[in-house]
Protein backbone atom coordinates (compact mmCIF):
# COMPACT_ATOMS: atom_id res chain seq x y z
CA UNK A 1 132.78 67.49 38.73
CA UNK A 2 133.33 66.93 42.37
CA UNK A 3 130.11 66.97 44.51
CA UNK A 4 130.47 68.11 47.87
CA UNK A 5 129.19 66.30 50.83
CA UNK A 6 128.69 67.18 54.62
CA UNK A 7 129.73 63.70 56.30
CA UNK A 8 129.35 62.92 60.04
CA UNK A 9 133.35 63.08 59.70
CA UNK A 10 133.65 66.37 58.04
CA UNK A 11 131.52 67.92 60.00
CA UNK A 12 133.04 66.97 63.36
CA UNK A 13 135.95 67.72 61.94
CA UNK A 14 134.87 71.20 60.83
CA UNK A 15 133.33 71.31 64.25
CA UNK A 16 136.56 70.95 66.39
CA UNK A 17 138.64 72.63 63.68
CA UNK A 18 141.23 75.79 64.48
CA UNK A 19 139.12 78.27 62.86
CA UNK A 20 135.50 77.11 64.54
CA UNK A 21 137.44 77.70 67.68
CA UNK A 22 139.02 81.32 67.00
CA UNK A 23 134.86 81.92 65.32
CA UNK A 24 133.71 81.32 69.07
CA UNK A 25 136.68 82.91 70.98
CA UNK A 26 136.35 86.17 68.58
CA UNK A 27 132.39 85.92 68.96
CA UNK A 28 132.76 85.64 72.64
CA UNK A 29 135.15 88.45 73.17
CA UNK A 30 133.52 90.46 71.09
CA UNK A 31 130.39 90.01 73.34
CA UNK A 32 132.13 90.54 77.12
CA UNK A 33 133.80 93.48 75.44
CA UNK A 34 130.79 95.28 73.84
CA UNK A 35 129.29 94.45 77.50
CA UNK A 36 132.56 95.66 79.41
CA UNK A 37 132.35 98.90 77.21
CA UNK A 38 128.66 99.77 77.77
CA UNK A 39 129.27 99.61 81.23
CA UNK A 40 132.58 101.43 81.86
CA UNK A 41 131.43 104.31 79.86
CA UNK A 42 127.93 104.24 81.96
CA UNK A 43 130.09 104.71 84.79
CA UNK A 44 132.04 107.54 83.22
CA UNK A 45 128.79 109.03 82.97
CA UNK A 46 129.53 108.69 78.85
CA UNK A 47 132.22 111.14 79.37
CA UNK A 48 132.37 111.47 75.27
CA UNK A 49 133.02 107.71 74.78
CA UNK A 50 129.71 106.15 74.73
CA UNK A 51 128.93 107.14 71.11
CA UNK A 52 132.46 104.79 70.52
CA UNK A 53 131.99 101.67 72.26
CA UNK A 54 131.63 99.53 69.24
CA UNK A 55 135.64 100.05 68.96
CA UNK A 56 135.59 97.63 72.09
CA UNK A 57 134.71 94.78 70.17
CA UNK A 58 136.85 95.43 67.16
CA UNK A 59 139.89 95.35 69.54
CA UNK A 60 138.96 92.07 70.99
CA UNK A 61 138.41 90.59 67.23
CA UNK A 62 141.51 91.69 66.67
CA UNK A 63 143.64 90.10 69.40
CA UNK A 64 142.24 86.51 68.97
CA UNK A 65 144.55 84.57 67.78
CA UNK A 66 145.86 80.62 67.83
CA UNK A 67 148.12 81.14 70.69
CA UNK A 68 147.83 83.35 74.00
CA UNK A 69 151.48 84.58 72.99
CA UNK A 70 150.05 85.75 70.03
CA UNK A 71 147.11 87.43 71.03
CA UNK A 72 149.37 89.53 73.59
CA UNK A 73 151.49 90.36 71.09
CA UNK A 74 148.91 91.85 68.89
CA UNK A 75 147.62 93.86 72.01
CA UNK A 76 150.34 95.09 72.76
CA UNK A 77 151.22 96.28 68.86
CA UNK A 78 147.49 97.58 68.67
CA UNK A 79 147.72 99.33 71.40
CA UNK A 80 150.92 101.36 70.36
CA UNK A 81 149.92 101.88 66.76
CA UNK A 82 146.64 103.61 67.89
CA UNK A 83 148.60 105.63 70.31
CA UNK A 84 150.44 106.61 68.07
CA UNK A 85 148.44 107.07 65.06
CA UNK A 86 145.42 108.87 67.98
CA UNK A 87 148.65 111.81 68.87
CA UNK A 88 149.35 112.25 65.58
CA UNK A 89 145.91 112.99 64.01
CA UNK A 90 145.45 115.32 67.36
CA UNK A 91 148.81 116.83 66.41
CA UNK A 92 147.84 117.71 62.56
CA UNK A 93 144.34 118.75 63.93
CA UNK A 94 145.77 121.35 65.72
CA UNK A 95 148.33 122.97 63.63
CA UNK A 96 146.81 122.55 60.06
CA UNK A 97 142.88 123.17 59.14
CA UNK A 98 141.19 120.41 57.68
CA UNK A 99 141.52 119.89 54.19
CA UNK A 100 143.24 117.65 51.34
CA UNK A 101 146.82 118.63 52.55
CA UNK A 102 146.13 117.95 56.42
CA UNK A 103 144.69 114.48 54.96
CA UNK A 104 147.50 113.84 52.60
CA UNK A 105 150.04 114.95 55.79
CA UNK A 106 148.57 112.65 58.28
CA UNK A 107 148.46 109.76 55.55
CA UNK A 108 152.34 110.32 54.94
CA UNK A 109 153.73 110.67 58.44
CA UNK A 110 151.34 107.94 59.75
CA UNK A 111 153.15 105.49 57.35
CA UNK A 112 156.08 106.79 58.07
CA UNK A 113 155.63 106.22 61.80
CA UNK A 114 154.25 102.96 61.69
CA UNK A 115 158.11 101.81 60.59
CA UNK A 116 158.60 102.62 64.61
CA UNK A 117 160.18 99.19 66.42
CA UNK A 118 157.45 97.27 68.38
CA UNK A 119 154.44 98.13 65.95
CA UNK A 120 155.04 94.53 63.80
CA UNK A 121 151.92 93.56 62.05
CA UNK A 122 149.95 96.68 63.38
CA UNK A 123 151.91 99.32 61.99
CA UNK A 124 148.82 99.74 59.42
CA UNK A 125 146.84 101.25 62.15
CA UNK A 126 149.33 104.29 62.43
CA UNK A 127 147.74 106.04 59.77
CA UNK A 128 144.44 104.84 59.69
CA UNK A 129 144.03 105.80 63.37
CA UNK A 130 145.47 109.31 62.80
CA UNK A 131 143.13 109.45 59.22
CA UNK A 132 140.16 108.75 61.24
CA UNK A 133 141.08 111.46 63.94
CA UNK A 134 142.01 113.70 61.62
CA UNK A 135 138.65 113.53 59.91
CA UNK A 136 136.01 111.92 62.60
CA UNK A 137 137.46 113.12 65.53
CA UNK A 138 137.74 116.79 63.69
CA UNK A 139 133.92 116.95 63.59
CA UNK A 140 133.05 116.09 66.94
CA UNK A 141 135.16 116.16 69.67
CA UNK A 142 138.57 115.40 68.68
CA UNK A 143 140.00 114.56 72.20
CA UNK A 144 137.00 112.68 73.05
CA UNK A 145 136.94 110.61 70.42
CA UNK A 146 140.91 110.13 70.25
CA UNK A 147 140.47 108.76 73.34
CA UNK A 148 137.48 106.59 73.02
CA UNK A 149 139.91 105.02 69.48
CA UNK A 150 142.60 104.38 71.53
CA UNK A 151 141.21 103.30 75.16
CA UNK A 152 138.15 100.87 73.89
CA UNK A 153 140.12 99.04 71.60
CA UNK A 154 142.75 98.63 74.08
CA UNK A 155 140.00 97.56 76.57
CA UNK A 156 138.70 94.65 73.76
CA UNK A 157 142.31 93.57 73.32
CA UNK A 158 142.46 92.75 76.66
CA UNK A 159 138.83 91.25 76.26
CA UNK A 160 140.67 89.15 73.69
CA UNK A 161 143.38 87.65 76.16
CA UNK A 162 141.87 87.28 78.73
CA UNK A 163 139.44 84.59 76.55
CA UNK A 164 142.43 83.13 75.12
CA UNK A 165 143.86 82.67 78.30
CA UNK A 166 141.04 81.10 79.59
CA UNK A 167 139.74 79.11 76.21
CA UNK A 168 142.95 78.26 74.19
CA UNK A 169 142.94 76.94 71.20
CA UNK A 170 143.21 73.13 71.34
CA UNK A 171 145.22 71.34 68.18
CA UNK A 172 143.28 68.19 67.11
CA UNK A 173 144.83 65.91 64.93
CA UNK A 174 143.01 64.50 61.49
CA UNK A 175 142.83 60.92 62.14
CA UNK A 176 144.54 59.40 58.37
């Protein structure tokens, strides 16, 4: 049996590796936008959203990624697939009660939908962000919150950049 040991080597290794660095960009932009949140929606005067701005920090968590390319590219797909996911959950809201079949409907066309061009990797968030308007947003404010599940994650994703840009993520090579 192999007994594992925490070397000087390993851990400087594990110190400077790719993933320690996307740990303390995500932690970081999670921060500034949990910050960036409490304070635009303090200036709204909560305008609905304050009771949402832990969705800040899930859309910077989301963006991090190795390369600043990346991370705008998930943005931008995160962005759209709430969008679109948000309008559709309003849409069902409106023309169909709540109940298994609204639930069911919302499920169906959000997948369908998240086939749309330009969603890539985020097309998941079609129906999960209509689902969760559908049923959250149903039994509070449904605009409110729509808004506060597409506009606070869109404000983390840019948390998420904007830390990229500023901190990328630097490739060290293992030394043989």
């Amino acid at each position: 049996m192999h007994q594992f040991r925490i070397t000087p080597d390993r851990l400087r290794r594990f110190l400077v590796s790719r993933r320690m660095q996307l740990a303390v960009k995500g932690a970081m932009a999670a921060a500034v936008a949990w910050l960036l949140a409490e304070a635009v929606t303090r200036a709204l005067h909560g305008d609905g959203l304050d009771s949402y701005i832990y969705y800040a920090p899930f859309g910077a968590v989301v963006t991090i990624d190795v390369t600043i390319a990346g991370s705008l590219r998930i943005a931008r797909q995160s962005a759209l697939a709430l969008a679109v996911g948000a309008l559709l959950g309003l849409g069902v809201d409106r023309a169909v009660e709540p109940s298994a079949l609204s639930l069911a409907l919302v499920v169906a066309a959000g997948v369908l939908l998240g086939g749309l061009p330009g969603l890539g990797g985020q097309r998941g968030l079609v129906p999960i962000a209509a689902l969760f308007v559908l049923v959250i947003g149903s039994a509070t404010d449904a605009e409110a919150y729509a808004t506060g599940y597409v506009a606070l994650p869109a404000l983390g994703a840019a948390c998420g950049v904007v830390v990229n840009m500023l901190f990328p993520t630097v490739p060290f090579r293992q030394q043989q």
